[in-house]
Protein backbone atom coordinates (compact mmCIF):
# COMPACT_ATOMS: atom_id res chain seq x y z
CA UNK A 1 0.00 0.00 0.00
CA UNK A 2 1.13 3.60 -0.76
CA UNK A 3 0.01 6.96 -0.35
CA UNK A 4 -1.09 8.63 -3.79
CA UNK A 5 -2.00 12.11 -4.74
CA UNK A 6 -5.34 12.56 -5.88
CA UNK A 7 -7.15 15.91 -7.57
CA UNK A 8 -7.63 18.32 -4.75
CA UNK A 9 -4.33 17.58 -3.22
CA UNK A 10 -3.06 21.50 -1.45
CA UNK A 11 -0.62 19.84 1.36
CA UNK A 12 2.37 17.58 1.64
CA UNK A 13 2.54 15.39 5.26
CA UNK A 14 5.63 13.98 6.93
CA UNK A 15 8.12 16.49 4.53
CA UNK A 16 11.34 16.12 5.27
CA UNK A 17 11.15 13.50 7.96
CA UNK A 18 13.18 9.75 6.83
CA UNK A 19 11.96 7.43 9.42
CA UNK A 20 8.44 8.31 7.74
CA UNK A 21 7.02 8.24 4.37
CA UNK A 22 5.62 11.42 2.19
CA UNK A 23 2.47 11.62 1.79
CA UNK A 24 0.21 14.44 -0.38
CA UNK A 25 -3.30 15.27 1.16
CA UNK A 26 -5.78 17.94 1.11
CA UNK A 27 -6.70 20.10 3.75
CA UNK A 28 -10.48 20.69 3.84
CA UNK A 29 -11.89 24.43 4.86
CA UNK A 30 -13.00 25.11 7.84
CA UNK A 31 -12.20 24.96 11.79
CA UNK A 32 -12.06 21.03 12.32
CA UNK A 33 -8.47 20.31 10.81
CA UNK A 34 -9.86 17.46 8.00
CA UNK A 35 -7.22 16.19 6.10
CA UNK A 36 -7.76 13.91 3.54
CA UNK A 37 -5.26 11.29 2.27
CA UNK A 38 -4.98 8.34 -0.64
CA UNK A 39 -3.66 5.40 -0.92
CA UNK A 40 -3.32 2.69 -3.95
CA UNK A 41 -3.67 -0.85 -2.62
CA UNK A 42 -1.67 -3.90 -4.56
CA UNK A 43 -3.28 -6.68 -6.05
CA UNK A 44 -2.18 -8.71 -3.07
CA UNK A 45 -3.61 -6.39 -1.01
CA UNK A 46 -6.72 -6.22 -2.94
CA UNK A 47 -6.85 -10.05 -2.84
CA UNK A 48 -6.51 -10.56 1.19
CA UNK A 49 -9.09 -7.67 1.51
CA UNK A 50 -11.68 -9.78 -0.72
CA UNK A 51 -11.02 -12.94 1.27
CA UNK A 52 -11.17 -11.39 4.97
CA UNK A 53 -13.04 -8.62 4.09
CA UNK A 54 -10.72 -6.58 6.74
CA UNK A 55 -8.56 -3.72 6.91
CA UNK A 56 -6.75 -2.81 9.88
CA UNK A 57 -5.73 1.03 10.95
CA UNK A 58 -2.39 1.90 13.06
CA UNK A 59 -2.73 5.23 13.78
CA UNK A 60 0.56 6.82 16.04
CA UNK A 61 -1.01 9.60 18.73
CA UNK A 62 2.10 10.09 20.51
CA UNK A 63 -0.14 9.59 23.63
CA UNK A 64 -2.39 11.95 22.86
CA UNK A 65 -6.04 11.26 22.66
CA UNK A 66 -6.68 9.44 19.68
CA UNK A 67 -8.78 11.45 16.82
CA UNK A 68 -11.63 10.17 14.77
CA UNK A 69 -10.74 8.55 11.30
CA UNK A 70 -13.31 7.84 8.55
CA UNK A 71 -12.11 5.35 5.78
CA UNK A 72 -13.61 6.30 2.35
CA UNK A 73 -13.63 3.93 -0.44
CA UNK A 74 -14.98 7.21 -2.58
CA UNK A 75 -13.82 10.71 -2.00
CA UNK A 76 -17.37 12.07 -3.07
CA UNK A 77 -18.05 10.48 0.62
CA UNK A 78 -16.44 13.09 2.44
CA UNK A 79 -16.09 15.74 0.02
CA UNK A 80 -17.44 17.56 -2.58
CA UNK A 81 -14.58 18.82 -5.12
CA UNK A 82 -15.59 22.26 -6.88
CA UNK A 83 -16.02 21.45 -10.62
């Protein structure tokens, strides 16, 4: 799995930082912080998802309270992109 821009894209996550990969996202308006990331899934990947039908999240809070997430299979979901 990797991280993958996407139209909309106005931010680039982790810059600069090795032990980490870079990642493009967009930053939504408003007062809530919503970023938006996506990533391209291989076709083993693809294959173990259709068999378990599970995906698993690791998220790292640094021990701070841990934050919402909403996995999107369609960015329309969350999102509507100006035309």
């Amino acid at each position: 799995m990797k991280a993958v821009t996407f139209p909309g894209v106005n931010r680039i996550i982790v810059k600069e930082q090795p032990q980490y990969l870079q990642m493009t996202a967009m930053r939504l308006p408003g007062n809530e912080g919503e970023i938006i990331v996506c990533f391209e899934l291989t076709d083993e990947e693809l294959e173990e998802i259709r068999k378990t039908k599970r995906i698993y999240i690791k998220q790292l809070t640094f021990n701070t309270p841990y934050r919402p997430i909403m996995p999107l299979v369609d960015l329309s979901d969350a999102y509507v992109l100006p035309e």
